[in-house]
Protein backbone atom coordinates (compact mmCIF):
# COMPACT_ATOMS: atom_id res chain seq x y z
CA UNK A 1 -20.58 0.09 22.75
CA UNK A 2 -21.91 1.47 19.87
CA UNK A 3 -24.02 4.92 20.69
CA UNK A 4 -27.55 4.83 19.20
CA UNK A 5 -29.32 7.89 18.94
CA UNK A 6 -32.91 8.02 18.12
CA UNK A 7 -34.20 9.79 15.16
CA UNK A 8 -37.91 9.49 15.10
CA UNK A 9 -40.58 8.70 17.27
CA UNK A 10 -43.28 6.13 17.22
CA UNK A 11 -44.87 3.12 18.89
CA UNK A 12 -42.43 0.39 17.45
CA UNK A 13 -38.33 0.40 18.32
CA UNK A 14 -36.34 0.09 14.99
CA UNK A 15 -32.91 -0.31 15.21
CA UNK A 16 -30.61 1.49 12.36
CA UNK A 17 -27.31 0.07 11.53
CA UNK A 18 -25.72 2.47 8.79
CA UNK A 19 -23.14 1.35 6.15
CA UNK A 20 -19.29 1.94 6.84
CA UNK A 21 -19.70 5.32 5.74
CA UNK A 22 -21.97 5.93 9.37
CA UNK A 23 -23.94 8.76 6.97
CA UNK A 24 -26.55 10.96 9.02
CA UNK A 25 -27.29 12.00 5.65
CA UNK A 26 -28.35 8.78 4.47
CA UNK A 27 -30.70 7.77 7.28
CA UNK A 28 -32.31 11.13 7.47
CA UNK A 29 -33.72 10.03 3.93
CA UNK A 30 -35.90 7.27 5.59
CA UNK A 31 -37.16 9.66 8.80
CA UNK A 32 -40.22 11.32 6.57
CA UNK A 33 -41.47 7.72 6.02
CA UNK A 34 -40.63 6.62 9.44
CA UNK A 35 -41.69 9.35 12.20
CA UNK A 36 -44.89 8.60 14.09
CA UNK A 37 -45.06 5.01 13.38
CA UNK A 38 -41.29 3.73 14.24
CA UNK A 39 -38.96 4.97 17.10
CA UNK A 40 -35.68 4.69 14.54
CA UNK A 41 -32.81 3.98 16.96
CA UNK A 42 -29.45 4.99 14.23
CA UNK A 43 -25.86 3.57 15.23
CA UNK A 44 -23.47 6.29 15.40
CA UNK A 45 -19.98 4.70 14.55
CA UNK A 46 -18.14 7.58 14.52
CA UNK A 47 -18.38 7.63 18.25
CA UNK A 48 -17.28 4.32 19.14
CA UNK A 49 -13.67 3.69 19.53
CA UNK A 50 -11.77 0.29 18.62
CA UNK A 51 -14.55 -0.43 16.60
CA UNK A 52 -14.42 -4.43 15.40
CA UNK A 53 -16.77 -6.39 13.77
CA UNK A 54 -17.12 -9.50 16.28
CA UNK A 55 -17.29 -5.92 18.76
CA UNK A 56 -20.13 -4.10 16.40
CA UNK A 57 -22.21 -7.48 16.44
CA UNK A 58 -21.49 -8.40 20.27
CA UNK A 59 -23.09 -4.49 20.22
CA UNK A 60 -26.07 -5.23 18.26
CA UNK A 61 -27.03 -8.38 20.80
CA UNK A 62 -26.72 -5.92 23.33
CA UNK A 63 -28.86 -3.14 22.57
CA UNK A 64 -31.27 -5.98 21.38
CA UNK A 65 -31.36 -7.29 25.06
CA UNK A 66 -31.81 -3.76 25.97
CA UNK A 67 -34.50 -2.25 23.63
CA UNK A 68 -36.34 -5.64 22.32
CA UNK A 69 -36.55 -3.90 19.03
CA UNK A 70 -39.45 -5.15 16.37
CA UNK A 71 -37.21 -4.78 13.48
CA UNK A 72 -33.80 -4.34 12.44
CA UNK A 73 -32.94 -1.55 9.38
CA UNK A 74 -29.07 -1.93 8.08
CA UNK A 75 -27.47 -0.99 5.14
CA UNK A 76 -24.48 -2.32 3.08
CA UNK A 77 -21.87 -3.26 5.75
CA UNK A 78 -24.62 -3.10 8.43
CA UNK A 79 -26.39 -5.87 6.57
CA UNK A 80 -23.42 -7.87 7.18
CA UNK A 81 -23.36 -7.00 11.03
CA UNK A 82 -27.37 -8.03 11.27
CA UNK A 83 -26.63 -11.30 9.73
CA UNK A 84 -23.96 -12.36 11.39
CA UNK A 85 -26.03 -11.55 14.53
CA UNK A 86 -28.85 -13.45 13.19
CA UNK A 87 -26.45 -16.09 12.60
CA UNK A 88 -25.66 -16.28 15.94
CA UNK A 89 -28.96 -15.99 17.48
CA UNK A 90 -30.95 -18.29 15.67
CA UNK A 91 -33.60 -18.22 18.85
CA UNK A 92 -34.46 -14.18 18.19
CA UNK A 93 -37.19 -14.38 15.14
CA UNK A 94 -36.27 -10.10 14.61
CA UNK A 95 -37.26 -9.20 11.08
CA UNK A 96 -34.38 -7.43 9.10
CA UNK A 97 -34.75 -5.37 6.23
CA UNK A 98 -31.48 -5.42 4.83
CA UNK A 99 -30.69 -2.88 1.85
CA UNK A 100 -27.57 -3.35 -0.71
CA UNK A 101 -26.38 -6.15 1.48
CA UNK A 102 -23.14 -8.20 0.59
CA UNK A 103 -22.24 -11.86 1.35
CA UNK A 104 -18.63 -11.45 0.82
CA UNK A 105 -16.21 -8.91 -0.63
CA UNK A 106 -15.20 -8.98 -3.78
CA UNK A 107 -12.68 -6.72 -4.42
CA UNK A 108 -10.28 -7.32 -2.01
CA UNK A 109 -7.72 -4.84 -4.04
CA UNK A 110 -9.56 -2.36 -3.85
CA UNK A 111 -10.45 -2.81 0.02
CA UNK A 112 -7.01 -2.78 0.07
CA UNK A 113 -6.20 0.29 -1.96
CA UNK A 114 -8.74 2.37 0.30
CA UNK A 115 -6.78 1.27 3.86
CA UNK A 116 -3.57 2.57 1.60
CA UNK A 117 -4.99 5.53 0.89
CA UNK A 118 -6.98 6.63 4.55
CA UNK A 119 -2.94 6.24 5.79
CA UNK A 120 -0.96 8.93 3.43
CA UNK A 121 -4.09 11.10 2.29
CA UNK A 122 -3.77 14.35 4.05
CA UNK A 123 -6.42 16.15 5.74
CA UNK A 124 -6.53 19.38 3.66
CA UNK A 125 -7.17 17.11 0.75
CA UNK A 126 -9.80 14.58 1.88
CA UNK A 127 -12.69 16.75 0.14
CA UNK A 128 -11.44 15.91 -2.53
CA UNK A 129 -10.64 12.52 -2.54
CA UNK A 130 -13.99 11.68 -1.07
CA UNK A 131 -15.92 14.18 -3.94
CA UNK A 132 -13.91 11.90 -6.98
CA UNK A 133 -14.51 8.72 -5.39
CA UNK A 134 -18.29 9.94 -5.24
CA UNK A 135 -18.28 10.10 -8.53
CA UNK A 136 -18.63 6.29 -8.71
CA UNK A 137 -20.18 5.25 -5.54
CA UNK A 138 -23.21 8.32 -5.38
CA UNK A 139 -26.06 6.90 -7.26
CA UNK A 140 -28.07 9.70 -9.33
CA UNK A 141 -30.91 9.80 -7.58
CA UNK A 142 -28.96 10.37 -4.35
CA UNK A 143 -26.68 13.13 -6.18
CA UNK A 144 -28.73 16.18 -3.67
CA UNK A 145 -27.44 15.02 -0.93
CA UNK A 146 -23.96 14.81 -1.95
CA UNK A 147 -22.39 17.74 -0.30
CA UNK A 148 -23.59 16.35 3.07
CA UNK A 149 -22.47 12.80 2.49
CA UNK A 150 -18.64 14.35 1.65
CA UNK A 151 -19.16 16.18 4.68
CA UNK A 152 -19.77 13.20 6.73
CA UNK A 153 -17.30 10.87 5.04
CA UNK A 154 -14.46 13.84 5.73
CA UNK A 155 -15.66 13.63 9.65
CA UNK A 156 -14.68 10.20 9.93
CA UNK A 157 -11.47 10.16 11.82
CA UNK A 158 -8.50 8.39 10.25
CA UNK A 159 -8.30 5.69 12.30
CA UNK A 160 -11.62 4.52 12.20
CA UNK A 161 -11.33 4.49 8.33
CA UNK A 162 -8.42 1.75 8.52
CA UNK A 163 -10.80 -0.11 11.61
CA UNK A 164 -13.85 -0.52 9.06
CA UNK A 165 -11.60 -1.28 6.12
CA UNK A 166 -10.07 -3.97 8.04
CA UNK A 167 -13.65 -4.83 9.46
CA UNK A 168 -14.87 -5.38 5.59
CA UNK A 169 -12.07 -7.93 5.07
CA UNK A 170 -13.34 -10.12 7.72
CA UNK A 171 -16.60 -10.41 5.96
CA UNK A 172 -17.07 -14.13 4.18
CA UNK A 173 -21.04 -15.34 5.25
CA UNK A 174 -21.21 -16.95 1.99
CA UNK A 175 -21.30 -20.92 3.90
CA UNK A 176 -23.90 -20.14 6.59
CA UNK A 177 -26.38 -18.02 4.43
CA UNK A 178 -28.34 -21.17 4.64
CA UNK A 179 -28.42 -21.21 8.44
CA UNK A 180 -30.24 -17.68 8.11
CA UNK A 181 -33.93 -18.25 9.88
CA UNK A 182 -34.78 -14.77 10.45
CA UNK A 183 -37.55 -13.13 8.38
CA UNK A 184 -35.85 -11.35 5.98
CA UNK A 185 -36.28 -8.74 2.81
CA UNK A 186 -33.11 -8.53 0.49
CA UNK A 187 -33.41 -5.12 -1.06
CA UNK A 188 -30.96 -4.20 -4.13
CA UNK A 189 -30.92 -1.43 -6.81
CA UNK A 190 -30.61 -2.83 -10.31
CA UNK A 191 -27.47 -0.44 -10.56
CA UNK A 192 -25.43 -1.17 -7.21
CA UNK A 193 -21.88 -1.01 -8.29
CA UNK A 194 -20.83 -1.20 -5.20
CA UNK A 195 -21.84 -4.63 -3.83
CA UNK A 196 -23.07 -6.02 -7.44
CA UNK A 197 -26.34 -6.65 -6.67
CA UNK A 198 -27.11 -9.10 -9.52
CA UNK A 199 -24.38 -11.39 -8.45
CA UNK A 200 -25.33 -10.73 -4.73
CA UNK A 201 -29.13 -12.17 -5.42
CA UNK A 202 -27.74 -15.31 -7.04
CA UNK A 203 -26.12 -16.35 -3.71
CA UNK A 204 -28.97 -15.43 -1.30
CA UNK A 205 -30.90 -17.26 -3.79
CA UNK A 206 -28.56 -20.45 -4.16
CA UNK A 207 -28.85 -20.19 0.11
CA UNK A 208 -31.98 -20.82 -0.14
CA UNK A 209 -33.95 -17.06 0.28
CA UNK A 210 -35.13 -16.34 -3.20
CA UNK A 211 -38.22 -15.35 -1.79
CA UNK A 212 -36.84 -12.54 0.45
CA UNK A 213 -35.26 -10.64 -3.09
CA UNK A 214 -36.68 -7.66 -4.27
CA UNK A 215 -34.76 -5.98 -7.20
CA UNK A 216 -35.40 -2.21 -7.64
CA UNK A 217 -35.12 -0.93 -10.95
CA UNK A 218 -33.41 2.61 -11.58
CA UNK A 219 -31.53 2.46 -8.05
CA UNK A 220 -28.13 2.45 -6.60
CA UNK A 221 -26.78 1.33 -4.20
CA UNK A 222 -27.89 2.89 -1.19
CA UNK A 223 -31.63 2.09 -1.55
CA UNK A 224 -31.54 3.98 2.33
CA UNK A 225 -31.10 7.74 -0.14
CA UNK A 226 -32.79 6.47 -3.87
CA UNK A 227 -35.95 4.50 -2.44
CA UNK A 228 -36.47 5.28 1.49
CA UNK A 229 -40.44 4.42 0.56
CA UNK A 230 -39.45 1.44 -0.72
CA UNK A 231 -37.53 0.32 2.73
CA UNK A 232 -40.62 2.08 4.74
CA UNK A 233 -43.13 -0.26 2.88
CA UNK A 234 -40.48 -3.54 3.36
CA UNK A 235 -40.44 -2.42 7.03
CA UNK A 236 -44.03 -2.25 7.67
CA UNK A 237 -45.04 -5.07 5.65
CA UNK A 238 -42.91 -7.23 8.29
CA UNK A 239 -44.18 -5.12 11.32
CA UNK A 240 -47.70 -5.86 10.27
CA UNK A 241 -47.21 -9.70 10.39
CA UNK A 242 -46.67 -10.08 6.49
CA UNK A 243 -43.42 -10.73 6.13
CA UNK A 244 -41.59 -14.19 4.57
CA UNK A 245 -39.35 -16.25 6.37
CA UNK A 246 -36.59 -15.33 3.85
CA UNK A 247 -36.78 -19.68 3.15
CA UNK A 248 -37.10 -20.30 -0.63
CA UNK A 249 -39.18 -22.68 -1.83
């Protein structure tokens, strides 16, 4: 079971599903926009043990049962967790606002690479690592909040590094994308690097949910840090009724 631990307080249950980094430090970005209006319910993955991903969506179902949540916030990775969910449970209509989400992953290598490197880097040196590799993953606009994001990817404990890393190889939704009935909002920066957002949109669009796309321009990839109003609007907009299907037409 995956711990959740609520953030903010309000009349509607949100549920928070972070990105394989598991950053406080990125959520706390989106509290401001949340607090009085949404009860923000954040997955903590760094304490769950054996983590899996059929295990981290069996979890979601779960504390859906147990909180009947009116939406479902997930980032990155996450997004892949709250889809394959969705996939699964065609009969809950749960909106999910879904930010730098991925299909599939591309870069295999370099998945690869990082499970290589959580095994020989030593401890003493991790800082360091993680600061370099920030260097090409940290978005601009989320630059402030950098030394707390190194200090929260350097408190992830070795072996749930390789368990995610192995968890992101698993990921392939790319066939059943069509399948996807819940509501939905797509939400990419214009510069995710990460997950290519560009190339991302042209598959949620081929599947069928062009309508669900918003594009952000000047934004990374964690839209969470760069553009929390942007998620806070997207949220509300499907808590107040409004949202689309995430069908194209």
């Amino acid at each position: 079971m995956i711990p959740l631990v609520p953030l903010s307080q309000g009349v509607h249950t949100v549920l928070a599903l972070p990105g394989l980094d598991g950053s406080r430090a990125l959520v706390d970005q989106l509290i401001p926009h949340l607090d009085g209006d949404v009860t923000l319910l954040w997955a903590d993955y760094n304490r769950a043990r054996g983590l899996t991903y059929s295990r981290a969506v069996a979890t979601l179902e779960r504390a859906v049962e147990l909180h009947r949540p009116s939406g479902i916030l997930a980032e990155s990775f996450g997004s892949t967790v709250a889809m394959r969910w969705a996939l699964e449970h065609p009969e809950r209509a749960i909106p999910l606002i879904l930010s730098g989400p991925l299909s599939h992953v591309r870069r295999r290598w370099c998945t690869g690479w990082g499970r290589a490197a959580a095994w020989v880097t030593p401890d003493a040196i991790r800082p360091a690592v993680v600061w370099i590799g920030s260097q090409f993953v940290i978005a601009r606009r989320a630059r402030p909040i950098r030394p707390a994001l190194i200090r929260d990817f350097c408190r992830i404990p070795r072996r749930a590094w390789l368990d995610r890393l192995a968890m992101l190889l698993e990921v392939d939704l790319r066939d059943r994308l069509p399948e996807l009935r819940a509501p939905v909002t797509l939400l990419w920066g214009e510069r995710d690097r990460v997950v290519y957002g560009d190339r991302e949109a042209e598959i949620f669009r081929a599947a069928g949910h062009g309508d669900a796309i918003r594009i952000l321009p000047g934004i990374g990839h964690s839209v969470w840090a760069e553009h929390p109003e942007a998620v806070a609007a997207e949220l509300r907009r499907h808590l107040n009724g409004n949202g689309h299907t995430g069908r194209g037409h």
